[in-house]
N, C-alpha and C. Protein backbone atom coordinates (compact mmCIF):
# COMPACT_ATOMS: atom_id res chain seq x y z
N UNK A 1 0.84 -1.18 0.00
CA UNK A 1 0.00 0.00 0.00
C UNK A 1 0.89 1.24 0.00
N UNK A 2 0.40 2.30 -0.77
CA UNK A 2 1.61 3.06 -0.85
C UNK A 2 0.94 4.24 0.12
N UNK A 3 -0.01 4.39 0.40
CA UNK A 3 -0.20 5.56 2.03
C UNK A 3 0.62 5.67 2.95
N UNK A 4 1.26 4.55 3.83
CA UNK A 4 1.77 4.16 4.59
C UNK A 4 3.36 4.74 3.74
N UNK A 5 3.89 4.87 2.97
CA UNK A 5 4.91 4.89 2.53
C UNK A 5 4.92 6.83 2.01
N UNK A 6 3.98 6.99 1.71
CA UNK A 6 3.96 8.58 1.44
C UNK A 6 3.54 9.34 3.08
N UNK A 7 3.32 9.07 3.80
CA UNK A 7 3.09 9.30 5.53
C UNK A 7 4.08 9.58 5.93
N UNK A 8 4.90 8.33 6.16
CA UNK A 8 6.41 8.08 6.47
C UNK A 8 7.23 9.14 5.52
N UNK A 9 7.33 9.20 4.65
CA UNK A 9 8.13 9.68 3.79
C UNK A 9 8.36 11.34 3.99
N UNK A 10 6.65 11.87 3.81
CA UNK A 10 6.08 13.32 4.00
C UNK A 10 6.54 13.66 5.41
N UNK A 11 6.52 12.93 6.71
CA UNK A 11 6.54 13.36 7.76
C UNK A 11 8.14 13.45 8.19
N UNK A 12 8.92 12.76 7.75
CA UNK A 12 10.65 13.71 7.63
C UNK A 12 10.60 14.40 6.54
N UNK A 13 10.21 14.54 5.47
CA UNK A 13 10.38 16.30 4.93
C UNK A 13 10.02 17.16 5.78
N UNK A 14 8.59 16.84 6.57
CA UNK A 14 8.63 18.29 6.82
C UNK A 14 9.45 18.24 7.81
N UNK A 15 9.88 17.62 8.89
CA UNK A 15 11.03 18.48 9.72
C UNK A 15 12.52 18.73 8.92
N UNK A 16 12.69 18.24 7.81
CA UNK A 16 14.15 19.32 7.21
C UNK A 16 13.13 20.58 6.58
N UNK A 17 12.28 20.23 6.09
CA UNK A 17 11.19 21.54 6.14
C UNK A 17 11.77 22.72 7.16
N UNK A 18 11.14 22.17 8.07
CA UNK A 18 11.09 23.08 9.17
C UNK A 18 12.23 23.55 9.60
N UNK A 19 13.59 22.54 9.95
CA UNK A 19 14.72 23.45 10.05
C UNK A 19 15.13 24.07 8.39
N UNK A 20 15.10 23.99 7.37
CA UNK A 20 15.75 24.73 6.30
C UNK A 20 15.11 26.08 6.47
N UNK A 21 14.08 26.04 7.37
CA UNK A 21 13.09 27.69 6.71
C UNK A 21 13.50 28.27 8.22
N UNK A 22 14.29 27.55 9.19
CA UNK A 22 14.65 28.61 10.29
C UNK A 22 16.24 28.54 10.76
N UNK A 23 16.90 27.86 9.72
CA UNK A 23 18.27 27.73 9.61
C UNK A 23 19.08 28.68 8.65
N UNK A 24 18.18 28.51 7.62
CA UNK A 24 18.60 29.13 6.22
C UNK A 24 18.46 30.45 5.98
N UNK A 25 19.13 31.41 4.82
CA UNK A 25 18.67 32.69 4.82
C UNK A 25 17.54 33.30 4.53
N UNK A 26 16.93 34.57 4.79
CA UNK A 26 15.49 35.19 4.83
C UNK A 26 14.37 34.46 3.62
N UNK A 27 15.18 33.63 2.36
CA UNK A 27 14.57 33.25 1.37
C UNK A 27 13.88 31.93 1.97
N UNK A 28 14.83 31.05 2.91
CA UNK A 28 14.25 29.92 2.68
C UNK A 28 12.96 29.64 3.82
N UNK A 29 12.22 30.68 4.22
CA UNK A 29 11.35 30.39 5.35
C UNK A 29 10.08 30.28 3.73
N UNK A 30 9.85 31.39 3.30
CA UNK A 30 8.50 31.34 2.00
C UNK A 30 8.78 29.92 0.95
N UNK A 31 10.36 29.58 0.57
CA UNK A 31 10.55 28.41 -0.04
C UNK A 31 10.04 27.36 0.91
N UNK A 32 10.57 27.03 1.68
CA UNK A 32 10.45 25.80 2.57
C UNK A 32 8.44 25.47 2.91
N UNK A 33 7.93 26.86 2.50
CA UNK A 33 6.69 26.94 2.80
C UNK A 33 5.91 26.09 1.96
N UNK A 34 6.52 26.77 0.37
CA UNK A 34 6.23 26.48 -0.76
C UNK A 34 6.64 24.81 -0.91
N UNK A 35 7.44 24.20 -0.43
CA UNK A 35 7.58 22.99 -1.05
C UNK A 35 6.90 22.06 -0.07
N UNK A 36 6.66 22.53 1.28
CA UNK A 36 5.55 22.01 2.08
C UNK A 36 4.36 21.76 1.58
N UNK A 37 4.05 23.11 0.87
CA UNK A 37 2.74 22.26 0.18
C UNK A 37 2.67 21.69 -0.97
N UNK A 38 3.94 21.69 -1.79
CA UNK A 38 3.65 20.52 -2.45
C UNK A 38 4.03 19.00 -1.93
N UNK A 39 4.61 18.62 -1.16
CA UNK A 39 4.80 17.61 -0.37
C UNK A 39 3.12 17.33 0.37
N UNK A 40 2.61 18.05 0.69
CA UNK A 40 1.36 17.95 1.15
C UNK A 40 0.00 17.65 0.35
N UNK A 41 0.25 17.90 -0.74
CA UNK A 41 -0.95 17.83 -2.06
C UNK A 41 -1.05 16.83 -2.08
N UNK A 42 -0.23 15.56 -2.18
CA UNK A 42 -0.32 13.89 -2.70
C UNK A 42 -1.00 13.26 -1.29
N UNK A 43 -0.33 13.81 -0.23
CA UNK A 43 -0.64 12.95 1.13
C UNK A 43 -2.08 13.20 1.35
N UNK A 44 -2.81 14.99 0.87
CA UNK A 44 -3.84 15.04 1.52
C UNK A 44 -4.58 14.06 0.48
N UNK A 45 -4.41 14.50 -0.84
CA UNK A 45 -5.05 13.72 -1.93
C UNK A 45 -5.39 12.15 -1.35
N UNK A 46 -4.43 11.59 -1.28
CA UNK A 46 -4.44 10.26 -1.15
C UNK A 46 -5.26 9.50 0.31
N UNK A 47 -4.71 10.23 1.32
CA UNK A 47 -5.45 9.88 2.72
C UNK A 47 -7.16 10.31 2.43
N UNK A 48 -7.45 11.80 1.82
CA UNK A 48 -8.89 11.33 1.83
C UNK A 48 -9.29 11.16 0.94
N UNK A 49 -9.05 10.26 -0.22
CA UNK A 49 -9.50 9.37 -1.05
C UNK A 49 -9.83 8.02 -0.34
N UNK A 50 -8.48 7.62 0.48
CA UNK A 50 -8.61 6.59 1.32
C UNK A 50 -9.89 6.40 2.01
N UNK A 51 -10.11 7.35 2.46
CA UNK A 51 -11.10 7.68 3.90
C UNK A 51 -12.29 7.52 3.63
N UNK A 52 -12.47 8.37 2.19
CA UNK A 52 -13.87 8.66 1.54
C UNK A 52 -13.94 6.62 0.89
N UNK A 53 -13.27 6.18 0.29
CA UNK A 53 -13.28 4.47 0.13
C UNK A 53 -13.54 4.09 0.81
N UNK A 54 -12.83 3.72 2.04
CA UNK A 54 -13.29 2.76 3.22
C UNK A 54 -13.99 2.95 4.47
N UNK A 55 -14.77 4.25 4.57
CA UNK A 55 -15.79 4.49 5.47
C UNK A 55 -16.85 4.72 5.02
N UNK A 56 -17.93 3.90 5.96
CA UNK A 56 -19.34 3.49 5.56
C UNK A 56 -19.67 4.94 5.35
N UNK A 57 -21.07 5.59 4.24
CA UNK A 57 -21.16 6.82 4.15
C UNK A 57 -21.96 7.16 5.23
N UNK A 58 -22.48 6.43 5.91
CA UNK A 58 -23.76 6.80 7.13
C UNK A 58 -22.33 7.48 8.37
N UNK A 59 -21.09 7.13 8.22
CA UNK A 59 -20.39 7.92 8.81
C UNK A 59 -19.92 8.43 8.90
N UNK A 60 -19.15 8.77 7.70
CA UNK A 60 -18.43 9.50 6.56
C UNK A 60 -18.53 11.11 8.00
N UNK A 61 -19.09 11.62 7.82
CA UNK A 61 -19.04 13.06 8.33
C UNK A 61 -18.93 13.09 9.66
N UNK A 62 -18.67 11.93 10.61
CA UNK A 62 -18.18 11.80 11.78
C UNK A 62 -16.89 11.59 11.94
N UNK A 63 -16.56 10.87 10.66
CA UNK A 63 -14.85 10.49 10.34
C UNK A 63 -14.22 11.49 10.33
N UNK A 64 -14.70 12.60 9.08
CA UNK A 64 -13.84 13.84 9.22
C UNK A 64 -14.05 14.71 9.73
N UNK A 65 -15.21 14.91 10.92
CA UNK A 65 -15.19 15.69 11.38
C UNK A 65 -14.35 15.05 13.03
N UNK A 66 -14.27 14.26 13.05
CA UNK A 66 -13.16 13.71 13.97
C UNK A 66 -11.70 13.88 13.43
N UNK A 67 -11.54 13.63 12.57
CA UNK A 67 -10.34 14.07 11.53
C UNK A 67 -10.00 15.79 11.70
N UNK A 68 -10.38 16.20 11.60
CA UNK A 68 -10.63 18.03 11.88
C UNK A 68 -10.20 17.88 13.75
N UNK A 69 -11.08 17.20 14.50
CA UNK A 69 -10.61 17.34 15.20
C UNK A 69 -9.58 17.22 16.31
N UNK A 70 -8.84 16.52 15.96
CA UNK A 70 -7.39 15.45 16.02
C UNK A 70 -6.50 16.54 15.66
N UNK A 71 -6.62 17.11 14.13
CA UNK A 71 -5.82 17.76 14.01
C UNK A 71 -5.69 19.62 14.95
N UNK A 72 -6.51 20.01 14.63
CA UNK A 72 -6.98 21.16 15.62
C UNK A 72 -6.34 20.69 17.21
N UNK A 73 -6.76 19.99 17.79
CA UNK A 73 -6.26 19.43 19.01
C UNK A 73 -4.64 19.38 18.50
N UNK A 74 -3.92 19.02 17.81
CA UNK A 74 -2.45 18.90 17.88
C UNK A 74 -2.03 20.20 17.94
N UNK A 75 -2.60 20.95 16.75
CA UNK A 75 -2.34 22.78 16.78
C UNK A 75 -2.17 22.97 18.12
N UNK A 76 -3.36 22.70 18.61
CA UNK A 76 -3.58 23.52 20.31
C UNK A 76 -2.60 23.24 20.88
N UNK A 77 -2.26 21.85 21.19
CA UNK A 77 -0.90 21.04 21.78
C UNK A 77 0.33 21.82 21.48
N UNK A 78 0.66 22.37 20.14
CA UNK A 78 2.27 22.87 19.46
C UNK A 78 2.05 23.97 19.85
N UNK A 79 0.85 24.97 20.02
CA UNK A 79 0.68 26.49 20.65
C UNK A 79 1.41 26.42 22.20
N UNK A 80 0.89 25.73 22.97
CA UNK A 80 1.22 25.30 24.49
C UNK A 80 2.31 24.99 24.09
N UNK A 81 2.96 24.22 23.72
CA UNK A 81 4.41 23.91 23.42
C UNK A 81 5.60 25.02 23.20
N UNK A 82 4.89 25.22 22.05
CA UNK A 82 5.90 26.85 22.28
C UNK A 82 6.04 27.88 22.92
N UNK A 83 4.81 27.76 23.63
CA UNK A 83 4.35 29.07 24.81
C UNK A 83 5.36 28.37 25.86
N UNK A 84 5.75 27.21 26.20
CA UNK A 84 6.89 26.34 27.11
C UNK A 84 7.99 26.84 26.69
N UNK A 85 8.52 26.34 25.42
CA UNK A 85 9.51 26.92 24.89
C UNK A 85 10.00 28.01 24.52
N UNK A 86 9.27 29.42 24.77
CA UNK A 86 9.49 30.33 24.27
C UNK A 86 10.68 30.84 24.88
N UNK A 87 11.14 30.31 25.91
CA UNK A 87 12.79 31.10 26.55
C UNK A 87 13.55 30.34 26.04
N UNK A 88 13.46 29.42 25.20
CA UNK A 88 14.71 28.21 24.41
C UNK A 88 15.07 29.33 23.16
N UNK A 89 16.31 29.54 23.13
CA UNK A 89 16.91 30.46 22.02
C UNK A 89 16.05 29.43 21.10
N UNK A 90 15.51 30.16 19.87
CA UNK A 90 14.54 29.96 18.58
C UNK A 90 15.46 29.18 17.62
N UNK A 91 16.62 29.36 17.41
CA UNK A 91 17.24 28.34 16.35
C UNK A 91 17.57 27.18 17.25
N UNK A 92 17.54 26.74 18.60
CA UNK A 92 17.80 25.62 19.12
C UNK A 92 16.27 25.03 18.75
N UNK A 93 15.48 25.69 19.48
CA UNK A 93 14.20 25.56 19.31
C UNK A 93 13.72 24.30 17.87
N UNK A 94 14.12 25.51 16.84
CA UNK A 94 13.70 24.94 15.30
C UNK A 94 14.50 23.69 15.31
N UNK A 95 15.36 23.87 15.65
CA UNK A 95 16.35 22.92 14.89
C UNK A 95 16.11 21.55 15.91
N UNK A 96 15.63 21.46 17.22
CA UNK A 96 14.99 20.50 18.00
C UNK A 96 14.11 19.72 17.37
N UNK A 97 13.05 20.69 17.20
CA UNK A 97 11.61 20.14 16.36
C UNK A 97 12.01 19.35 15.15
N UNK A 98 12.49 20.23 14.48
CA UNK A 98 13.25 19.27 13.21
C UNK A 98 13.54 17.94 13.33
N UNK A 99 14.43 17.92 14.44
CA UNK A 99 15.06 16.82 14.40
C UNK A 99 14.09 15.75 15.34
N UNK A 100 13.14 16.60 15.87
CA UNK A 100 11.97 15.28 16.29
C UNK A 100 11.37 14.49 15.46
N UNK A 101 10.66 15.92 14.49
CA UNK A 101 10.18 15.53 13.68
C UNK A 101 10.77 14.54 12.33
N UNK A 102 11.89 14.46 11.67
CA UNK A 102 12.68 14.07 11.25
C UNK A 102 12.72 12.43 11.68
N UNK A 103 13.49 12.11 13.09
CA UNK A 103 14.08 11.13 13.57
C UNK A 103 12.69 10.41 14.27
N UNK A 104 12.04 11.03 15.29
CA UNK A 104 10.81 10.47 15.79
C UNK A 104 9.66 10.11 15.16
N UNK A 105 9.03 10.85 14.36
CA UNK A 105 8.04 10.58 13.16
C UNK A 105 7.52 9.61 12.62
N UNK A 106 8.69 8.93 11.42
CA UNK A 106 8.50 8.50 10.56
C UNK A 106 8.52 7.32 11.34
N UNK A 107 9.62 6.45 12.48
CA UNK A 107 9.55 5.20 12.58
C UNK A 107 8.48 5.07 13.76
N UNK A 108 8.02 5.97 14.05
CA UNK A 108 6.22 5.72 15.08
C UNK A 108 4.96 5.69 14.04
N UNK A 109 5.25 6.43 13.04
CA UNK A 109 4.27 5.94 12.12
C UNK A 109 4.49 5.08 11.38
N UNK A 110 5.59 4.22 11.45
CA UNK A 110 5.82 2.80 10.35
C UNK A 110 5.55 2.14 11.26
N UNK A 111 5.79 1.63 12.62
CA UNK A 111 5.23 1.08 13.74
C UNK A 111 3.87 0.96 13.78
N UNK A 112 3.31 2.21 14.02
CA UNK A 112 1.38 2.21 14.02
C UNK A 112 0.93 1.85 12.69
N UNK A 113 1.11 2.15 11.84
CA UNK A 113 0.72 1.21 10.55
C UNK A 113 0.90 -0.21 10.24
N UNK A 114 2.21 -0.47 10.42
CA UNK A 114 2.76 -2.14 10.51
C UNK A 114 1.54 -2.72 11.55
N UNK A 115 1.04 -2.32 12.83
CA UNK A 115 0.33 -3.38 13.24
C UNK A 115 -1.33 -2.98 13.20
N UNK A 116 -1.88 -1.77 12.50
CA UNK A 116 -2.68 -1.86 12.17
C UNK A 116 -3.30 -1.91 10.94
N UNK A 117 -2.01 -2.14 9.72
CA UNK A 117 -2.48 -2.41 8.32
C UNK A 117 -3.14 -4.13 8.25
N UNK A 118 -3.83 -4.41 7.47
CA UNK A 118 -4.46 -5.44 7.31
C UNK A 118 -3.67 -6.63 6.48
């Protein structure tokens, strides 16, 4: 299945994402933006194609509106987070996240997929 493989894949770009646009010079914060969303076009494409396939339609609008809210809830989570972090000098900061996101990411979501793919 190739979801599971564009997930993984998308979710370390974006943390070199994220450190190139707060490492790099004044250009690469709008670039790094820009290639975020194209890295993002296939994953959203594909996950809710997925979603809209394999959920019954009588629930369909509980799915994503649970979906909406998962994500919203993480926002809230990274707001509080940085409101923690806000005395961490900002390029340690970025370059942390990065490397969470980067190194932590991808093999927790090859993990949660491996034992809940079918």
């Amino acid at each position: 299945m190739l979801i599971p493989r564009v997930l993984v894949g998308s979710a370390a770009l974006y943390g070199l994402i994220a450190a190139s646009g707060f490492i790099g010079p004044w250009w690469a914060l709008p670039l790094s933006w820009f290639v975020w969303g194209v890295i993002f076009g296939p994953e959203s494409v594909m996950t809710d194609t997925y979603v809209a396939r394999t959920t019954p339609d009588r629930t369909l609008g509980r799915t994503y509106a649970m979906w909406s809210i998962i994500a919203r809830a993480g926002a809230a989570l990274a707001y509080i987070l940085v409101l923690i972090a806000s005395e961490m000098n900002p390029d340690t900061l970025a370059t942390s996240t990065a490397i969470a996101l980067t190194l932590v990411v991808p093999p927790t979501l090859t993990l949660i997929l491996r034992h809940t793919s079918p």
